[in-house]
C-alpha atoms as a PDB file:
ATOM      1  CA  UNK A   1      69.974 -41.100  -2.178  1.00  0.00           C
ATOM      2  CA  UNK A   2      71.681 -44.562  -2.343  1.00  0.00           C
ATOM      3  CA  UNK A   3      69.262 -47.442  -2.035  1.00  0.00           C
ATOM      4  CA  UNK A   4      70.041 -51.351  -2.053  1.00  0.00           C
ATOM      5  CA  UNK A   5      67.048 -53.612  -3.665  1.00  0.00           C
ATOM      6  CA  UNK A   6      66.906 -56.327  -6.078  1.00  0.00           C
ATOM      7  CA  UNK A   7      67.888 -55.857  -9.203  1.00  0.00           C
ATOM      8  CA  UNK A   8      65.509 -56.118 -12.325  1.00  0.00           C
ATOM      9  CA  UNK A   9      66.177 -58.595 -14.858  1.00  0.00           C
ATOM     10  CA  UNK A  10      66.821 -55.525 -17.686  1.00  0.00           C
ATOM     11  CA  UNK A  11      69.719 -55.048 -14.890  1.00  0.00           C
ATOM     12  CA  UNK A  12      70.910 -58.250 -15.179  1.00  0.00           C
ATOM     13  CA  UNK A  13      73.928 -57.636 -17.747  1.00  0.00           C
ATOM     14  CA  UNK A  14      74.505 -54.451 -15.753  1.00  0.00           C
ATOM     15  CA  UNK A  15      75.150 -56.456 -13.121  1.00  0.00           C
ATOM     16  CA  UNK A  16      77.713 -58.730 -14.437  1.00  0.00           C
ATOM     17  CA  UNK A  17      79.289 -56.482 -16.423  1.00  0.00           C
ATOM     18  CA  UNK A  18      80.052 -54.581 -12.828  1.00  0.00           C
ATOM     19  CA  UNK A  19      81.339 -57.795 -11.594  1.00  0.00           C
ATOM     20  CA  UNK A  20      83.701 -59.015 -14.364  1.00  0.00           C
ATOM     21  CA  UNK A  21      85.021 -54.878 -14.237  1.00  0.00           C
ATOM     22  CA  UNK A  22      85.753 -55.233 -10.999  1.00  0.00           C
ATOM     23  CA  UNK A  23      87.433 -58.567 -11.482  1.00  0.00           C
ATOM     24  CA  UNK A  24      89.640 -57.092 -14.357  1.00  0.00           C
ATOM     25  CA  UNK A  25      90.813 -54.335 -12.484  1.00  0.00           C
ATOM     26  CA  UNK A  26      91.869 -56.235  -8.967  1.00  0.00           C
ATOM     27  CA  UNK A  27      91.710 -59.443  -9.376  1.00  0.00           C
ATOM     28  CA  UNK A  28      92.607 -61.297 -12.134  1.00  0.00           C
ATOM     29  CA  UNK A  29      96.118 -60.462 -12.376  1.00  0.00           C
ATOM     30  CA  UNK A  30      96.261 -63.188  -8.776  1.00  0.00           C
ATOM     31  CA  UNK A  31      94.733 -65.798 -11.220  1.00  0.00           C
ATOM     32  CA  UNK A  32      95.948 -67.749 -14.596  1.00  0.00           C
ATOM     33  CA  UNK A  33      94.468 -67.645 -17.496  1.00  0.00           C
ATOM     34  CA  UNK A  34      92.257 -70.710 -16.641  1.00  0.00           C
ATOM     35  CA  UNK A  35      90.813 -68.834 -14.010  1.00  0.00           C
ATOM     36  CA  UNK A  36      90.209 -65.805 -15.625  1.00  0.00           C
ATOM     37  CA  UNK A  37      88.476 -67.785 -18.104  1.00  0.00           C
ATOM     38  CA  UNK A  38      86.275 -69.780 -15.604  1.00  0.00           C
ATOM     39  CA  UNK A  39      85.330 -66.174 -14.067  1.00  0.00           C
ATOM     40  CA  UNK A  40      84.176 -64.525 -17.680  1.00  0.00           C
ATOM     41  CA  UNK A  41      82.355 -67.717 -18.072  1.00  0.00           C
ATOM     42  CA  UNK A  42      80.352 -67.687 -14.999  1.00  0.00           C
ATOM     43  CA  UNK A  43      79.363 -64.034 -15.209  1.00  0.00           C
ATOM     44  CA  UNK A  44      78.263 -64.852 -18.868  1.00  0.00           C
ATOM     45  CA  UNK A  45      77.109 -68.168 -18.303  1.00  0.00           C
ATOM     46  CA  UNK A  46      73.174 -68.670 -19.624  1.00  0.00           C
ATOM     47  CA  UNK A  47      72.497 -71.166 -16.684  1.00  0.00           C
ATOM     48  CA  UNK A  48      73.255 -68.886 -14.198  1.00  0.00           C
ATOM     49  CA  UNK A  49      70.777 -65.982 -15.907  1.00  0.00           C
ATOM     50  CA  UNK A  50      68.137 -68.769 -15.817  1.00  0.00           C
ATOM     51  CA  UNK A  51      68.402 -69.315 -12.177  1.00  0.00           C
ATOM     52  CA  UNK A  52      67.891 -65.860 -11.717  1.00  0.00           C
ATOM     53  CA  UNK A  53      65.254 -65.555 -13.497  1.00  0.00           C
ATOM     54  CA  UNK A  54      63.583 -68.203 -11.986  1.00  0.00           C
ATOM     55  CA  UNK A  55      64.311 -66.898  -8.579  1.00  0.00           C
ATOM     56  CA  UNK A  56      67.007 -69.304  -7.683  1.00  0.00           C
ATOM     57  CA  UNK A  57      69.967 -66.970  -8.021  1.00  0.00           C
ATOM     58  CA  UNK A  58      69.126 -63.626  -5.948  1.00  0.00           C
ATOM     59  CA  UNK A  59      71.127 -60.116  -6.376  1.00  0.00           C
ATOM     60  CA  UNK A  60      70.851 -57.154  -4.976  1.00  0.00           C
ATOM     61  CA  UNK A  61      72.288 -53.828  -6.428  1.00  0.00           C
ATOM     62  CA  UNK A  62      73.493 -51.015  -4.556  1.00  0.00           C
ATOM     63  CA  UNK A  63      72.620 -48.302  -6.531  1.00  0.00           C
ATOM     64  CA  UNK A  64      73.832 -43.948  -5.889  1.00  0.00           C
ATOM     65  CA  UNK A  65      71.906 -41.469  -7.535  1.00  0.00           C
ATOM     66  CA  UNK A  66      70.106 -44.383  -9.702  1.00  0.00           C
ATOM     67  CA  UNK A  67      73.279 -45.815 -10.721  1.00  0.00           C
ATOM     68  CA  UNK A  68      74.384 -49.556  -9.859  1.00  0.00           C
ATOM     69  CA  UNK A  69      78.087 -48.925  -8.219  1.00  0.00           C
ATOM     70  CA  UNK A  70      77.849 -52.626  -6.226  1.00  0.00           C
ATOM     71  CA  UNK A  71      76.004 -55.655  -6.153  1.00  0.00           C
ATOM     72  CA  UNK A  72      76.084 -58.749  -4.313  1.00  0.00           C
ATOM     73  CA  UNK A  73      74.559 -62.412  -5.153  1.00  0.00           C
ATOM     74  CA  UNK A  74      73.432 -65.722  -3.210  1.00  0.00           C
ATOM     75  CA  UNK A  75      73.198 -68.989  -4.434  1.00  0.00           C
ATOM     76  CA  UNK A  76      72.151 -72.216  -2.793  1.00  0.00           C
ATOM     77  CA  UNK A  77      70.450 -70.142  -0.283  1.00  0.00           C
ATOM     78  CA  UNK A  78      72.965 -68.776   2.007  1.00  0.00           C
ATOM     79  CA  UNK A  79      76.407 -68.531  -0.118  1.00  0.00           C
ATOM     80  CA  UNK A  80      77.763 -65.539  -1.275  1.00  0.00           C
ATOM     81  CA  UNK A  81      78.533 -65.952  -4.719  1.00  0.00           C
ATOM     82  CA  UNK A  82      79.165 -62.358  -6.266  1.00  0.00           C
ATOM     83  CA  UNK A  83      80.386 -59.270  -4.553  1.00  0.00           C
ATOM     84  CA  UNK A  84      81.723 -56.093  -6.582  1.00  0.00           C
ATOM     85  CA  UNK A  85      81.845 -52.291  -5.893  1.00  0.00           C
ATOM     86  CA  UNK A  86      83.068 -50.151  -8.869  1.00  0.00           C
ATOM     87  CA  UNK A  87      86.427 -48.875  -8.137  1.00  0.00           C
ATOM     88  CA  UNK A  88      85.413 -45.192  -7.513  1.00  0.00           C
ATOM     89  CA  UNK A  89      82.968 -46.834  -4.673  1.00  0.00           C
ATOM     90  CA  UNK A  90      85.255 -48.860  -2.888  1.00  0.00           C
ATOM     91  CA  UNK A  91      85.900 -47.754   0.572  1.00  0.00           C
ATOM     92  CA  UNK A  92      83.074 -46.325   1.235  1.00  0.00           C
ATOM     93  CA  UNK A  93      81.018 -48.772   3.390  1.00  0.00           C
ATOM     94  CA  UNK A  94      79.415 -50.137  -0.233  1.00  0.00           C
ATOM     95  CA  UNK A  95      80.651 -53.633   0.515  1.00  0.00           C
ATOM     96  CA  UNK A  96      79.523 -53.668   4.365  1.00  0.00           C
ATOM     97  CA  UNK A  97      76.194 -52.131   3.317  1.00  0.00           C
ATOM     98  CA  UNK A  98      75.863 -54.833   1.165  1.00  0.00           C
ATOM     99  CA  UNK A  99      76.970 -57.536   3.327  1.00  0.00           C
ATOM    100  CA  UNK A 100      74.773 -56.070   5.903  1.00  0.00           C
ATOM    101  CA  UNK A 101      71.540 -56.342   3.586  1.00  0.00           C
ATOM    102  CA  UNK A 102      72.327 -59.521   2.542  1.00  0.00           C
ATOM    103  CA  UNK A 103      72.781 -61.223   5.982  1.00  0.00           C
ATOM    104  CA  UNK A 104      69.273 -59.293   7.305  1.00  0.00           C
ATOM    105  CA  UNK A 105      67.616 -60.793   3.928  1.00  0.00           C
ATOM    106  CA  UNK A 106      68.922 -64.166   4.463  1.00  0.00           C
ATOM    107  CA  UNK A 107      68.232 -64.379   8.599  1.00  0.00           C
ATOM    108  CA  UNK A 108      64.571 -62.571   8.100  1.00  0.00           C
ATOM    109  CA  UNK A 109      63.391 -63.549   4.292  1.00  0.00           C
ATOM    110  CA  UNK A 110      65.235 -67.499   4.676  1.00  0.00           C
ATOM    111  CA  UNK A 111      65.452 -68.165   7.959  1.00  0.00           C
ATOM    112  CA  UNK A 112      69.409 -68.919   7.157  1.00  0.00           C
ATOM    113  CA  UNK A 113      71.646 -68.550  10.362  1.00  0.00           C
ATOM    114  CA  UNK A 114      75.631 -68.385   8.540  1.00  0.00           C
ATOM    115  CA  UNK A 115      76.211 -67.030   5.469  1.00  0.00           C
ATOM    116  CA  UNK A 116      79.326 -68.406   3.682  1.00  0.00           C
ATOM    117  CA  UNK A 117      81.977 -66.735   0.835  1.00  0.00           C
ATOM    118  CA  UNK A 118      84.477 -68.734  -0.945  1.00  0.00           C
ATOM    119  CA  UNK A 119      86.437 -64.904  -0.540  1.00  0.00           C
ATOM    120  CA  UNK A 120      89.362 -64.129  -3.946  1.00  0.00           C
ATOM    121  CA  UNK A 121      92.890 -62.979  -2.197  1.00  0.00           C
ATOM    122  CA  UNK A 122      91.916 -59.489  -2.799  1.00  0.00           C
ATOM    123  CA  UNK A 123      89.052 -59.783  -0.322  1.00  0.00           C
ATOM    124  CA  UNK A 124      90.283 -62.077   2.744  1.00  0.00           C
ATOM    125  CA  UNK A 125      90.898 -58.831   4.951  1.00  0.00           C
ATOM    126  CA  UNK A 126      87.174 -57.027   4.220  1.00  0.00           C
ATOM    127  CA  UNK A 127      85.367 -60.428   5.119  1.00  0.00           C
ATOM    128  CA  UNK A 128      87.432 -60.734   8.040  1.00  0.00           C
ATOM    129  CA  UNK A 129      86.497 -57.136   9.064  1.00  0.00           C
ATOM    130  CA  UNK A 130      83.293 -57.886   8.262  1.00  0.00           C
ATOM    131  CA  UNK A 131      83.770 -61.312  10.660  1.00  0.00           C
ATOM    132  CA  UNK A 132      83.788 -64.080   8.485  1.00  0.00           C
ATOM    133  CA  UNK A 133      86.036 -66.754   9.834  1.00  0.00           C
ATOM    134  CA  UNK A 134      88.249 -69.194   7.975  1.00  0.00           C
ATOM    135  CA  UNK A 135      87.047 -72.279   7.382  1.00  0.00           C
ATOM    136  CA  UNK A 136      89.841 -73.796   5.876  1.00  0.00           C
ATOM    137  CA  UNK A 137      93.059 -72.454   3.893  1.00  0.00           C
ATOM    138  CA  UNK A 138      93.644 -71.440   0.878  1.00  0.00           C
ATOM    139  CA  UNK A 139      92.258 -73.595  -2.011  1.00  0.00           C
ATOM    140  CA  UNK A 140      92.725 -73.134  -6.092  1.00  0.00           C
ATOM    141  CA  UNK A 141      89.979 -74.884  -8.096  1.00  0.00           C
ATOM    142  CA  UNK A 142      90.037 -74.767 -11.808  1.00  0.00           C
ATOM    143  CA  UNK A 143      92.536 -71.495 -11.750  1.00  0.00           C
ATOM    144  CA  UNK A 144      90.144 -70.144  -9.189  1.00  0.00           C
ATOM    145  CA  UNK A 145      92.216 -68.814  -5.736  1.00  0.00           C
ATOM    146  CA  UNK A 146      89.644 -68.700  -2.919  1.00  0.00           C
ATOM    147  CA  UNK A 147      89.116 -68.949   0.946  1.00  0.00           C
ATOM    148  CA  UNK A 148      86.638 -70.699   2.667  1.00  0.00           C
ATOM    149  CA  UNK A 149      84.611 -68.463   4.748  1.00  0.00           C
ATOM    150  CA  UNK A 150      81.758 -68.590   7.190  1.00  0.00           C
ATOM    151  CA  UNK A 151      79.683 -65.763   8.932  1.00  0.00           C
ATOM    152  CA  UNK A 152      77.197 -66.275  11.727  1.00  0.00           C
ATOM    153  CA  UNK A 153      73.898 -64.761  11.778  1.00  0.00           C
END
């Protein structure tokens, strides 16, 4: 039975490790080396394990057969910050499962009404699907490609 549900923090590095996978595998060849860089450090980064562990940083794992295939993270309380679904996973409804959870969490458990995603290349066309809207074009910060992206609850 697949189940969604926070992870634990022993699932942590799990977690991140699905994440910067996932990043190797379809994303980072759209990014330079500074960006690639700026990703590793930001799934590795110790600040960003604190904040989880203090309850500031959520993420939830989808998990099949007691396995984490995706996972998906907030930070300041509404913004998508991580979502990854293992390569054998992807296409699947794992990502809108995901999305799904994490908009009912943030409408019902924070009393959010948008959710927003600063979406990679690779994902523009699922968040649209999904109906995120554009907020503004394309933007590269520090080697990082994203788009703008906001989703009404």
């Amino acid at each position: 039975m697949d189940t969604i549900r926070s992870i634990t923090e022993s699932e942590w590095h799990e977690a991140m490790a699905l994440a910067w996978k996932v990043f190797l595998r379809f994303e980072a060849d759209d990014y330079n080396e500074e960006g690639v860089e700026n990703f590793r450090r930001f799934v590795t980064d110790d600040t960003l394990h604190r904040l989880f562990l203090s309850g500031h940083y959520v993420v939830f794992g989808y998990f099949s057969r007691g396995v984490m295939v995706g996972m998906i993270s907030v930070r300041s309380t509404n913004h998508i910050s991580l979502l990854f679904v293992d390569e054998n996973y992807q296409r699947l409804g794992v990502g809108s499962r995901l999305i799904r959870y994490m908009a009912d969490y943030l409408l019902e458990d924070c009393g959010q009404s948008e959710m927003t995603v600063d979406s990679s290349p690779v994902a523009v066309e699922f968040y649209h699907k999904m109906g995120f809207k554009d907020t503004s074009a394309e933007v590269t910060e520090n080697g990082i490609i994203y788009t703008p992206m906001v989703f009404y609850l």
